[in-house]
PDB file of N, CA and C in Angstrom:
ATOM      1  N   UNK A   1      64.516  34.255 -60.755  1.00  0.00           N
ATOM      2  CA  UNK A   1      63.150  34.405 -60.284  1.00  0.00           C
ATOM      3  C   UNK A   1      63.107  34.692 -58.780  1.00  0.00           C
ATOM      4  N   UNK A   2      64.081  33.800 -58.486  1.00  0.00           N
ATOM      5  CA  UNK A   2      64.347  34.492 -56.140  1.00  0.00           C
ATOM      6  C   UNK A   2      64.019  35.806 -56.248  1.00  0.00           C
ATOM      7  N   UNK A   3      64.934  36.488 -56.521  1.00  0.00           N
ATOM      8  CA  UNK A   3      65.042  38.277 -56.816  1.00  0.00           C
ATOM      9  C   UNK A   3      63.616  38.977 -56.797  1.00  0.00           C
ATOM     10  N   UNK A   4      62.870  38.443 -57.941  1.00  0.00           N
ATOM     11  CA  UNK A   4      61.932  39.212 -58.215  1.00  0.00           C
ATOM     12  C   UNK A   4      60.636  38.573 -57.140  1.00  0.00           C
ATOM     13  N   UNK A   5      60.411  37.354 -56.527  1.00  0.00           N
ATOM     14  CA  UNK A   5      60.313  36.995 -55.281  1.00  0.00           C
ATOM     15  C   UNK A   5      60.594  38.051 -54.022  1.00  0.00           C
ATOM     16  N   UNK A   6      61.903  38.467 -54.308  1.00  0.00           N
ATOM     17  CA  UNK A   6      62.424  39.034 -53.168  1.00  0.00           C
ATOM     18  C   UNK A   6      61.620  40.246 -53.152  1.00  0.00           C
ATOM     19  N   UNK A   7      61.672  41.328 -54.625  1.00  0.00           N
ATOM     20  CA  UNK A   7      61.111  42.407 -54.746  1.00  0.00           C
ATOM     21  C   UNK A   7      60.016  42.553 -54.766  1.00  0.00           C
ATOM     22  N   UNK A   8      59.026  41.602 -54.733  1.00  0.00           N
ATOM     23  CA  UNK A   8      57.392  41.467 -54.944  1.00  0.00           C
ATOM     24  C   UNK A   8      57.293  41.691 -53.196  1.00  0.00           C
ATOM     25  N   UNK A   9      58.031  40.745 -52.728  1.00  0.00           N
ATOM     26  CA  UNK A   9      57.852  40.681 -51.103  1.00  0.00           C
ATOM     27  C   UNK A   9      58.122  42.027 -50.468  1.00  0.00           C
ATOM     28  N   UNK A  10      59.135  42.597 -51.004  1.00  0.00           N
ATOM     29  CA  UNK A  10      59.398  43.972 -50.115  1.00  0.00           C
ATOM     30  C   UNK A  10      58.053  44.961 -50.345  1.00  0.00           C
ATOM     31  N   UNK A  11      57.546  44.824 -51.950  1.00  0.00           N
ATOM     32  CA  UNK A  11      56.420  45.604 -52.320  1.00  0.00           C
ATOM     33  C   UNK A  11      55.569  45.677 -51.306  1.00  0.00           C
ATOM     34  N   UNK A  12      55.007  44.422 -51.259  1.00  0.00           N
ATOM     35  CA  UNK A  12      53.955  43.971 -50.637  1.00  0.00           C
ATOM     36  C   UNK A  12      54.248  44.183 -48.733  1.00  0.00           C
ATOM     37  N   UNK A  13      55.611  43.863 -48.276  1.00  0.00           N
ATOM     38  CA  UNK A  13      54.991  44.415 -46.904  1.00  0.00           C
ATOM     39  C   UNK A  13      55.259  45.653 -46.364  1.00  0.00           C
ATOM     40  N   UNK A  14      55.935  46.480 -47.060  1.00  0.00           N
ATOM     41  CA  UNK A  14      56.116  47.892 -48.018  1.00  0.00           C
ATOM     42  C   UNK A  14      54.555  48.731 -47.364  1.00  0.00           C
ATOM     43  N   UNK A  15      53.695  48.134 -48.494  1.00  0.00           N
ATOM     44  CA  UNK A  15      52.509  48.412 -48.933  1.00  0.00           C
ATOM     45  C   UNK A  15      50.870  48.206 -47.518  1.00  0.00           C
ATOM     46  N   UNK A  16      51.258  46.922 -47.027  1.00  0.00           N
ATOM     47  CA  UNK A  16      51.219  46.815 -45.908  1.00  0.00           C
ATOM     48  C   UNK A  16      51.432  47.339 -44.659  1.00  0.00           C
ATOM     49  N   UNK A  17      52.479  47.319 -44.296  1.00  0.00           N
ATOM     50  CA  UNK A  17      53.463  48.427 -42.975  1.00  0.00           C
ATOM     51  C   UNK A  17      52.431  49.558 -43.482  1.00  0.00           C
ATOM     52  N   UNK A  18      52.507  50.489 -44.464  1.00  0.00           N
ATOM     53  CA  UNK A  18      51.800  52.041 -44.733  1.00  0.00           C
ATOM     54  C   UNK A  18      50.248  51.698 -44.291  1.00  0.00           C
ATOM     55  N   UNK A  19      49.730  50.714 -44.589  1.00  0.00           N
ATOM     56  CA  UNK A  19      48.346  50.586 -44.666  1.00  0.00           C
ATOM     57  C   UNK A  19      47.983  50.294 -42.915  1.00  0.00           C
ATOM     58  N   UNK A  20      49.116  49.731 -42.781  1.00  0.00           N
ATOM     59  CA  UNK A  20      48.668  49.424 -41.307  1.00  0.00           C
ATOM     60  C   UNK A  20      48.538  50.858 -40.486  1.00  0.00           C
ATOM     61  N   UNK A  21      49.898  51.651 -40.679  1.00  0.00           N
ATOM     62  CA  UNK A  21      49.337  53.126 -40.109  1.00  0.00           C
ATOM     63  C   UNK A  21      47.769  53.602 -40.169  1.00  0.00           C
ATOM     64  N   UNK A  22      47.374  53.417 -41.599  1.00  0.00           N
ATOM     65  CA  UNK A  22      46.262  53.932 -42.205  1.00  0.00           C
ATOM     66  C   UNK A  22      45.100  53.173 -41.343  1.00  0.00           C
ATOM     67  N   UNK A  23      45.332  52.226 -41.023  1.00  0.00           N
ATOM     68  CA  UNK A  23      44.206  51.329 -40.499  1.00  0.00           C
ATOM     69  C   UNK A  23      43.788  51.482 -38.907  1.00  0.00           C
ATOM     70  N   UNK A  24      44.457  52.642 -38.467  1.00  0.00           N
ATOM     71  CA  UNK A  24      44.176  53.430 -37.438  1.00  0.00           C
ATOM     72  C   UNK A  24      43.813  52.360 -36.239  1.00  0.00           C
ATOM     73  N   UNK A  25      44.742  51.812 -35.692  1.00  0.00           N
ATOM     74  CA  UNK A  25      45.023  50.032 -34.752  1.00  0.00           C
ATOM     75  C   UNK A  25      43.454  49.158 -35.771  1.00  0.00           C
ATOM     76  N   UNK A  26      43.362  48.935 -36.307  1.00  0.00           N
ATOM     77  CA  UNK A  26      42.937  48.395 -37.264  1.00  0.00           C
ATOM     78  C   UNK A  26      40.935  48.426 -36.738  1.00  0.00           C
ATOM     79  N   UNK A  27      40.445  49.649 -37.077  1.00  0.00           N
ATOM     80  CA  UNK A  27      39.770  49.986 -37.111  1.00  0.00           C
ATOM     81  C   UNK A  27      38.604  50.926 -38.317  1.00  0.00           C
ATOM     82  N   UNK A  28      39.501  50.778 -38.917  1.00  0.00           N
ATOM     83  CA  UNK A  28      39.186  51.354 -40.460  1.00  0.00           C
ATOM     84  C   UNK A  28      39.565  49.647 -41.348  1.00  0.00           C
ATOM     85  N   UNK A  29      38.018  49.122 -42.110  1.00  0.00           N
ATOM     86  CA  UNK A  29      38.148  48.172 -42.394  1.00  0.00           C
ATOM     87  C   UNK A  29      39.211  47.721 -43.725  1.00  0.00           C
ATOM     88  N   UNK A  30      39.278  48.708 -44.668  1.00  0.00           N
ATOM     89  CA  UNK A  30      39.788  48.517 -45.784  1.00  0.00           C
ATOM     90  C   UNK A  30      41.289  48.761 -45.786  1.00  0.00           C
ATOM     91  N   UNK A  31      41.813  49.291 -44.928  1.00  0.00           N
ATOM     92  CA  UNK A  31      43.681  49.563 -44.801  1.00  0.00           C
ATOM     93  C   UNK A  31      43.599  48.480 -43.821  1.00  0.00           C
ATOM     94  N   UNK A  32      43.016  47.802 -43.075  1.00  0.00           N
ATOM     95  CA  UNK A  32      43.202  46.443 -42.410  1.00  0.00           C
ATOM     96  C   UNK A  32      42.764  45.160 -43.590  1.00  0.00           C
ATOM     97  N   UNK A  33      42.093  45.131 -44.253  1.00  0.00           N
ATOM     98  CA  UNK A  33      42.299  44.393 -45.205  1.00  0.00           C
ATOM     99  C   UNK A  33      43.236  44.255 -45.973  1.00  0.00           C
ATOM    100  N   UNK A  34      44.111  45.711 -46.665  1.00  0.00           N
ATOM    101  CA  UNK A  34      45.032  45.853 -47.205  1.00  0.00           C
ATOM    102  C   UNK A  34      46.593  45.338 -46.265  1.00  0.00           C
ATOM    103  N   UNK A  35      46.043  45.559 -45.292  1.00  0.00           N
ATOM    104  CA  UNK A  35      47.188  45.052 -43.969  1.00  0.00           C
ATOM    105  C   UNK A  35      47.652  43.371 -44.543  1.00  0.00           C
ATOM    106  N   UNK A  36      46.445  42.944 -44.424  1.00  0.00           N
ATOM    107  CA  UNK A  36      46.590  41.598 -44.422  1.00  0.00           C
ATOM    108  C   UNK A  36      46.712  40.714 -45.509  1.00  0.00           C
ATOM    109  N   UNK A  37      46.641  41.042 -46.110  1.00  0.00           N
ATOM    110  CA  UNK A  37      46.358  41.064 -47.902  1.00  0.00           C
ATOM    111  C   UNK A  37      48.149  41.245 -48.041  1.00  0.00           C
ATOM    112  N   UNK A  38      48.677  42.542 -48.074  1.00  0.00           N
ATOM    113  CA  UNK A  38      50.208  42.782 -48.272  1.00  0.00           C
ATOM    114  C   UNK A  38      50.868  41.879 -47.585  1.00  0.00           C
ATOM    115  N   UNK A  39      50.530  41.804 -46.083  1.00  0.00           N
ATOM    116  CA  UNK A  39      51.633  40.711 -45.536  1.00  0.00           C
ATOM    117  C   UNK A  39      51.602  38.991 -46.081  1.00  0.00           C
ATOM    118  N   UNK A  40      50.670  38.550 -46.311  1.00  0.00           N
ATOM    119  CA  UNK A  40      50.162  37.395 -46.425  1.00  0.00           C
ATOM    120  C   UNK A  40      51.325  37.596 -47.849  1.00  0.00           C
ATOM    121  N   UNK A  41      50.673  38.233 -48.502  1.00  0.00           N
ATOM    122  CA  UNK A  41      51.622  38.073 -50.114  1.00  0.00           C
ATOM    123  C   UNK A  41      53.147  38.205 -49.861  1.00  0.00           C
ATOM    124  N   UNK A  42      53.698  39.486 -48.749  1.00  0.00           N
ATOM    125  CA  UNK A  42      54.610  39.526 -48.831  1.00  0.00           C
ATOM    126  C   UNK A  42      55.892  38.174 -48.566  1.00  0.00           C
ATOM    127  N   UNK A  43      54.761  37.469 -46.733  1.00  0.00           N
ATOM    128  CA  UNK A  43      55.512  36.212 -46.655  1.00  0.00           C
ATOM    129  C   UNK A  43      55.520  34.891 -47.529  1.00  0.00           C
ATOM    130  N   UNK A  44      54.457  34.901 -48.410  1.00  0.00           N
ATOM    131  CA  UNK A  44      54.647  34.061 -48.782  1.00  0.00           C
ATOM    132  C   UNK A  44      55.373  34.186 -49.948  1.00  0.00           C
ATOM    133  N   UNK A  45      55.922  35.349 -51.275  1.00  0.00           N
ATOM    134  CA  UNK A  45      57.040  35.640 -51.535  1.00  0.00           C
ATOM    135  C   UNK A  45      58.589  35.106 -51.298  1.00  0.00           C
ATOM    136  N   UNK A  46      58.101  35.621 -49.541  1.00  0.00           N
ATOM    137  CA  UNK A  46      59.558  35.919 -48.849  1.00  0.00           C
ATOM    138  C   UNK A  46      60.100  34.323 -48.752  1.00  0.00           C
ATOM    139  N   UNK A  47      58.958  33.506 -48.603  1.00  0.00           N
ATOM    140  CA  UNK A  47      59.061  31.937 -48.042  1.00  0.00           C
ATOM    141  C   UNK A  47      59.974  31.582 -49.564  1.00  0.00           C
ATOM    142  N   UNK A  48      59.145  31.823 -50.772  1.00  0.00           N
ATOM    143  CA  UNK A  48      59.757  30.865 -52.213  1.00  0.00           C
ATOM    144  C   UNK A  48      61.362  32.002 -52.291  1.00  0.00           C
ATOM    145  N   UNK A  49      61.394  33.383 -52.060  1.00  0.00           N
ATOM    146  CA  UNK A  49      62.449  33.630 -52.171  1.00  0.00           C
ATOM    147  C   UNK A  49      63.834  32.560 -51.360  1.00  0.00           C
ATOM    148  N   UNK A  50      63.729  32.239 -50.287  1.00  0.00           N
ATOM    149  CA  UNK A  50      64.538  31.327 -49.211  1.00  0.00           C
ATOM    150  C   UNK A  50      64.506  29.870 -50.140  1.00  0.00           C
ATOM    151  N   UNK A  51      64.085  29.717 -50.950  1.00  0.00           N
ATOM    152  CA  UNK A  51      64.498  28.320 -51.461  1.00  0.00           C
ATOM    153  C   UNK A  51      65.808  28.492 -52.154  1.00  0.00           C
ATOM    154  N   UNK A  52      66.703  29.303 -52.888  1.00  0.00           N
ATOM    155  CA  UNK A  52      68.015  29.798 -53.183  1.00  0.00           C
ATOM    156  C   UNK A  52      68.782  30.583 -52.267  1.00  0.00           C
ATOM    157  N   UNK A  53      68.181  31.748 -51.642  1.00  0.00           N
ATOM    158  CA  UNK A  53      68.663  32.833 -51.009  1.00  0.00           C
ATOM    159  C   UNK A  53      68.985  32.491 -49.625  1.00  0.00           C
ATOM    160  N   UNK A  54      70.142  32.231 -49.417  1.00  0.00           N
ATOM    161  CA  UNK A  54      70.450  32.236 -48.032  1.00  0.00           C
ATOM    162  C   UNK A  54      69.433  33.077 -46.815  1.00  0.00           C
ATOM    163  N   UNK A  55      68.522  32.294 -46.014  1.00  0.00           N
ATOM    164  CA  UNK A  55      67.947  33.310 -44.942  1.00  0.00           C
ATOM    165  C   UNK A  55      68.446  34.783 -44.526  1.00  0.00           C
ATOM    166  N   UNK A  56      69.735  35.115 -43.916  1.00  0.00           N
ATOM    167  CA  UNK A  56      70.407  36.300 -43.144  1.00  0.00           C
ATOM    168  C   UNK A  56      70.528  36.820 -44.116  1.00  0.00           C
ATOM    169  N   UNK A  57      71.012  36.673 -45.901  1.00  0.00           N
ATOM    170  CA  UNK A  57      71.118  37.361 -46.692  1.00  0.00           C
ATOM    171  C   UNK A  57      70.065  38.086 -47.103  1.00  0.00           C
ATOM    172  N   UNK A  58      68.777  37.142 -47.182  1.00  0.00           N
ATOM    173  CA  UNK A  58      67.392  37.674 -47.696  1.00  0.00           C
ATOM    174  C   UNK A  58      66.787  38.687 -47.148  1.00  0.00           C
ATOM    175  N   UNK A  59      67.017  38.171 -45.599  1.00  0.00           N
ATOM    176  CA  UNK A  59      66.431  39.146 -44.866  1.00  0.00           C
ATOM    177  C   UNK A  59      66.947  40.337 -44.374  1.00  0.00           C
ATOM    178  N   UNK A  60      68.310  40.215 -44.835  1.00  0.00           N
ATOM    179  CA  UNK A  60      69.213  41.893 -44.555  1.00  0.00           C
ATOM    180  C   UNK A  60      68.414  42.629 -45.545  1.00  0.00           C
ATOM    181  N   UNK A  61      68.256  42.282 -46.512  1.00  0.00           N
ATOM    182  CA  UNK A  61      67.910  42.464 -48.029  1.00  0.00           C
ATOM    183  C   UNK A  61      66.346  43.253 -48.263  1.00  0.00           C
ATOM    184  N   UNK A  62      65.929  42.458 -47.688  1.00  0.00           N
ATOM    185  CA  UNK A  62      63.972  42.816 -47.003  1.00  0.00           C
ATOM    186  C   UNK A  62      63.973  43.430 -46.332  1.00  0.00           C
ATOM    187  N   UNK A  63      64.716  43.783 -45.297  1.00  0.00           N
ATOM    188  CA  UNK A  63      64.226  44.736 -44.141  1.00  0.00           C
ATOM    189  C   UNK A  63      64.802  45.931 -44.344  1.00  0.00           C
ATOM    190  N   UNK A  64      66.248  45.701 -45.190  1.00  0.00           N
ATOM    191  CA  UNK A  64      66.781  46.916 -45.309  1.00  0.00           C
ATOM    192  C   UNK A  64      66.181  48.139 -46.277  1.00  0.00           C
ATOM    193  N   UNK A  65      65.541  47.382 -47.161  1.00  0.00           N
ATOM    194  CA  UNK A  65      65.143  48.011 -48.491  1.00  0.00           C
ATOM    195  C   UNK A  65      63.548  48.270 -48.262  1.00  0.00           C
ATOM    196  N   UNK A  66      62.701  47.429 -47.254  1.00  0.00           N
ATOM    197  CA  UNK A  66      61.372  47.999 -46.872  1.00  0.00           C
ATOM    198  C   UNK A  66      61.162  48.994 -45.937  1.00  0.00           C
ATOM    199  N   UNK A  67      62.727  49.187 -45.071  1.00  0.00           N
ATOM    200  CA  UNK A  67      63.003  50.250 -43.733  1.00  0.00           C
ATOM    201  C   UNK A  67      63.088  51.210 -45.350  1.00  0.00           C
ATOM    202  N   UNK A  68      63.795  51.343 -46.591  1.00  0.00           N
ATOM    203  CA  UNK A  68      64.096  52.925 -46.584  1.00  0.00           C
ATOM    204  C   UNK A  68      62.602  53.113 -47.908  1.00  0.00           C
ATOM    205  N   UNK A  69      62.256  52.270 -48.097  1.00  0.00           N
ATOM    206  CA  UNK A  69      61.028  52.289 -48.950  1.00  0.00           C
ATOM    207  C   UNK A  69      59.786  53.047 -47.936  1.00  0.00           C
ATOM    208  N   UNK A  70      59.651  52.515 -46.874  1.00  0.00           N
ATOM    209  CA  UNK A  70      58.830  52.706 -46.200  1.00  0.00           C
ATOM    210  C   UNK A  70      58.848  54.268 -45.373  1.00  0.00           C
ATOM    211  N   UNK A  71      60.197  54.390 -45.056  1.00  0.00           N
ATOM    212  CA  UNK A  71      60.596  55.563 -44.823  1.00  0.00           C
ATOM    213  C   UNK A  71      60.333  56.841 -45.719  1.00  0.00           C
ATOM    214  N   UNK A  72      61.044  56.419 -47.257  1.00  0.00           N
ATOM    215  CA  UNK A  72      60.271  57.873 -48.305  1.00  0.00           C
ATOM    216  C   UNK A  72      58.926  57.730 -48.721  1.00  0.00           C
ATOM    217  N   UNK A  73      58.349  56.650 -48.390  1.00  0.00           N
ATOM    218  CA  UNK A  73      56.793  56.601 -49.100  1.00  0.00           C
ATOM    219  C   UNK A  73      56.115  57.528 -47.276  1.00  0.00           C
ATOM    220  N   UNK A  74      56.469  57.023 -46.236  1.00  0.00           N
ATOM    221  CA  UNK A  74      56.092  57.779 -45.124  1.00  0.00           C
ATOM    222  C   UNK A  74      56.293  59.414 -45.134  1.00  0.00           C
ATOM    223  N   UNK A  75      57.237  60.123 -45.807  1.00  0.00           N
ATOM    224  CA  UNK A  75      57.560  61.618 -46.163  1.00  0.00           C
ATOM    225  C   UNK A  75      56.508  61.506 -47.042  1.00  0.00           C
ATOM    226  N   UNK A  76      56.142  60.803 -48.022  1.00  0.00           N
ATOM    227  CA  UNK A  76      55.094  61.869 -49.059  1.00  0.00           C
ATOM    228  C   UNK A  76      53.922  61.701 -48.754  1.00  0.00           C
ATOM    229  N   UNK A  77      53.510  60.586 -48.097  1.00  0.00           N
ATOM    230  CA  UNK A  77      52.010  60.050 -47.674  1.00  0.00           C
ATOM    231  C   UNK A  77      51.590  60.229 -46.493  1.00  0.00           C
ATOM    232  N   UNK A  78      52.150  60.630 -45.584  1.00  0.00           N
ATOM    233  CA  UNK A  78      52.394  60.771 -44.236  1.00  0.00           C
ATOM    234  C   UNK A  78      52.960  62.449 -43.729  1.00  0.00           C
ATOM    235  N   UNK A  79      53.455  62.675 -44.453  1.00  0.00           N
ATOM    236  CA  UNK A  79      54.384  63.745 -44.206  1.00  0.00           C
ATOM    237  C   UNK A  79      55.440  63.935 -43.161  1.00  0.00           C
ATOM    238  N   UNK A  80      55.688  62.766 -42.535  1.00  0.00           N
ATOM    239  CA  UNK A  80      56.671  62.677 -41.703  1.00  0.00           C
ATOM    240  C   UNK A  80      58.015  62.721 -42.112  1.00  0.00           C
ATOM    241  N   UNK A  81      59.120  63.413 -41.096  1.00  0.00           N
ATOM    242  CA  UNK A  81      60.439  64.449 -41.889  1.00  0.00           C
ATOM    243  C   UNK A  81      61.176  63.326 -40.767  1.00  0.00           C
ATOM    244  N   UNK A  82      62.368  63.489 -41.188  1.00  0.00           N
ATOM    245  CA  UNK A  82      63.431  62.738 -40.727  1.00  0.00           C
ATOM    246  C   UNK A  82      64.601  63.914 -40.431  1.00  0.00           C
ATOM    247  N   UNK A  83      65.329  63.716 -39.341  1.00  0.00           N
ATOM    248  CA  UNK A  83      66.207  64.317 -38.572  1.00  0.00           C
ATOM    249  C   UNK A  83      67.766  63.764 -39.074  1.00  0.00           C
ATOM    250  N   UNK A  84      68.757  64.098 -39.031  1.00  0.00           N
ATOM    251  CA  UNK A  84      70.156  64.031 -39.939  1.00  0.00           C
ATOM    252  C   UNK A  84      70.516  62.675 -39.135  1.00  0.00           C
ATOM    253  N   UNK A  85      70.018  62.332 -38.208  1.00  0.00           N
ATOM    254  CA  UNK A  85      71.021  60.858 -37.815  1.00  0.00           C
ATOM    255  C   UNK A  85      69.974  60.006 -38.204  1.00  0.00           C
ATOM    256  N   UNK A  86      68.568  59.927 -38.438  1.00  0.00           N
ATOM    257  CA  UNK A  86      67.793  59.162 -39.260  1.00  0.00           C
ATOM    258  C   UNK A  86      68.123  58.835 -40.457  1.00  0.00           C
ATOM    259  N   UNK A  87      68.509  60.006 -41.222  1.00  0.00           N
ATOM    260  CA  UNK A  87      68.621  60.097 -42.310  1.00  0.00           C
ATOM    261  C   UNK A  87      70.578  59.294 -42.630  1.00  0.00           C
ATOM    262  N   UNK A  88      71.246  60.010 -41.271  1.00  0.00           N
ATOM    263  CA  UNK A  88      72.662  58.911 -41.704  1.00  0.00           C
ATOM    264  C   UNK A  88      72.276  57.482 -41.536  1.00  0.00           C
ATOM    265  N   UNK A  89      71.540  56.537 -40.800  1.00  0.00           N
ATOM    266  CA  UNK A  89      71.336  55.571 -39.981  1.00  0.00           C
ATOM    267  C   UNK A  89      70.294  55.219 -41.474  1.00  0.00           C
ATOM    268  N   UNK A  90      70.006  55.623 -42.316  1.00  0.00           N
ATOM    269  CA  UNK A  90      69.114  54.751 -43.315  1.00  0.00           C
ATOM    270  C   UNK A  90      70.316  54.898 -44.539  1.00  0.00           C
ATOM    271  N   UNK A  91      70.817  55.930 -44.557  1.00  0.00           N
ATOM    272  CA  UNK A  91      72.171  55.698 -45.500  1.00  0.00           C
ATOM    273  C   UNK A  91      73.241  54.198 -45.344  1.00  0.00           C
ATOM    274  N   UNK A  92      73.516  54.299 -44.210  1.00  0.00           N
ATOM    275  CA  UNK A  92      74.454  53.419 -43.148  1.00  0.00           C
ATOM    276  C   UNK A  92      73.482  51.925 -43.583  1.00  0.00           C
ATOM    277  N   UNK A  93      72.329  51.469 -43.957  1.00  0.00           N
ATOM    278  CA  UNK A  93      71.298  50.160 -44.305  1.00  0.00           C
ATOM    279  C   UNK A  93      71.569  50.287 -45.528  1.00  0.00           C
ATOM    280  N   UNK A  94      71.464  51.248 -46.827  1.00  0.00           N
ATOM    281  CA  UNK A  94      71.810  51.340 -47.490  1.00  0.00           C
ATOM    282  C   UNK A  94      73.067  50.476 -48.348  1.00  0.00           C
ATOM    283  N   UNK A  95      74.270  51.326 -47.262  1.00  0.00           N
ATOM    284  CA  UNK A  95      75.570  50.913 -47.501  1.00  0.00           C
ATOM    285  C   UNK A  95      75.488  49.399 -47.188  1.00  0.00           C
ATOM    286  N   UNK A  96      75.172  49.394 -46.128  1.00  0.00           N
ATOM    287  CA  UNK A  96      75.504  47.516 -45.845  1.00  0.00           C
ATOM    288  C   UNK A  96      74.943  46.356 -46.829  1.00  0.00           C
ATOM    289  N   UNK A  97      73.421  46.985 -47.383  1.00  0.00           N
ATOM    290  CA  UNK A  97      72.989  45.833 -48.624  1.00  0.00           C
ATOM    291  C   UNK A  97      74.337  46.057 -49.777  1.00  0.00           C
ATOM    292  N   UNK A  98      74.556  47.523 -49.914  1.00  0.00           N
ATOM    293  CA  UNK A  98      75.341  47.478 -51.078  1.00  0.00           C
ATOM    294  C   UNK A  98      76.844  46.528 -50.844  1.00  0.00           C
ATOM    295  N   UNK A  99      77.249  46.489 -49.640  1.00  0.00           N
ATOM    296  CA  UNK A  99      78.457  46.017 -49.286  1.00  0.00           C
ATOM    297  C   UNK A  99      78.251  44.193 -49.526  1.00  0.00           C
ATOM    298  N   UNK A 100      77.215  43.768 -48.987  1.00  0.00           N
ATOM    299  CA  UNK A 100      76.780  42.627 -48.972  1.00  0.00           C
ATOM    300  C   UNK A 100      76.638  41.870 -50.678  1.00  0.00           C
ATOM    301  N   UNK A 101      75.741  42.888 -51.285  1.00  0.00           N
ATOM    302  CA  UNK A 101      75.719  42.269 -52.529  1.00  0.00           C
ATOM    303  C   UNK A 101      76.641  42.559 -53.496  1.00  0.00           C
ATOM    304  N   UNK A 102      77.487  43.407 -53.166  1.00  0.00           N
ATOM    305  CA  UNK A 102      78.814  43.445 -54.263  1.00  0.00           C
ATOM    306  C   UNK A 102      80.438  43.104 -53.214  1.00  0.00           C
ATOM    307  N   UNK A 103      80.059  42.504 -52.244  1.00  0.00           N
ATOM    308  CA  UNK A 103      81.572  41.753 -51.657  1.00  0.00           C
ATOM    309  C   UNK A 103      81.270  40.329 -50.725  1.00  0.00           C
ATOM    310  N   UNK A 104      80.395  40.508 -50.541  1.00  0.00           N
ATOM    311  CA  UNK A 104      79.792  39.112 -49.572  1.00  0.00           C
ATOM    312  C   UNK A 104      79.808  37.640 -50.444  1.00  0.00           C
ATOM    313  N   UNK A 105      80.596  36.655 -49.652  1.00  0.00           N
ATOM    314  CA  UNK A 105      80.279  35.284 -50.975  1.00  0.00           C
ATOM    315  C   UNK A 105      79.407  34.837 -50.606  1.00  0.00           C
ATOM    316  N   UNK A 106      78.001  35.242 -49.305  1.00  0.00           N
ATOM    317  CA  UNK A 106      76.855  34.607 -49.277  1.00  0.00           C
ATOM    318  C   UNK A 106      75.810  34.575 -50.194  1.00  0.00           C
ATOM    319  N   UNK A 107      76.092  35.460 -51.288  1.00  0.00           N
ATOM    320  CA  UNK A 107      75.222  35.992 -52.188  1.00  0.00           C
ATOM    321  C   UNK A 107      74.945  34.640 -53.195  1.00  0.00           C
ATOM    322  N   UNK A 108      74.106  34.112 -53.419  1.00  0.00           N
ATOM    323  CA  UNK A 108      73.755  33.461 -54.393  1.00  0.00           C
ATOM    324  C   UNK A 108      73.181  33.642 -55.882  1.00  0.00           C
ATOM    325  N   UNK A 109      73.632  33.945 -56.740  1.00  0.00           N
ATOM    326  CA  UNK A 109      72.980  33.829 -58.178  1.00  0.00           C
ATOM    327  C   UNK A 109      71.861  33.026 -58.605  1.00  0.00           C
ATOM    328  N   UNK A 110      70.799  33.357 -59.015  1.00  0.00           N
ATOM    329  CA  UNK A 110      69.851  32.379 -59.565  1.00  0.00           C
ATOM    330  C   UNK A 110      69.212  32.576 -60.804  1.00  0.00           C
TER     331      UNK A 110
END
């Protein structure tokens, strides 16, 4: 159940982070609602995920996977393009969750 904790949380500040663009410094009422709304859900997620999940693990885990979530949902919704060392440098976050969760013994099962 951590896991899906974990993945609800990335959704949500995912979903958030985009809305906050949208909320134009938070002046447009409804992508600032959505602002606050995503984060609120996301931390508190993120909080029940940390009752198994080692902190540094969780949060490599969250940031890495909401940096490249946030990144391709920003190309289609946004239309913003990424340059080849962006694009190595989100590969390179990539690699490190993958390294982490298939060689790291911080990883916890739940």
């Amino acid at each position: 159940m951590n896991w899906i904790y974990l993945l609800i949380s990335i959704i949500a500040e995912t979903i958030g982070t985009l809305a906050l663009k949208s909320s134009d410094g938070f002046t447009r009422i409804i992508p600032t609602i959505v602002v606050i709304i995503g984060y609120v859900i996301a931390f508190f997620c993120f909080s029940l995920t940390l009752r198994e999940i080692p902190v540094g693990l969780a949060y490599a885990i969250w940031a890495g996977a909401g940096i490249i979530m946030t990144t391709i949902l920003g190309f289609f919704i946004f239309k913003q393009t990424l340059d080849y060392p962006a694009i190595i440098g989100i590969f390179m976050i990539v690699l490190g969750v993958v390294v982490i969760n298939l060689f790291s013994k911080s990883v916890v099962s739940s």
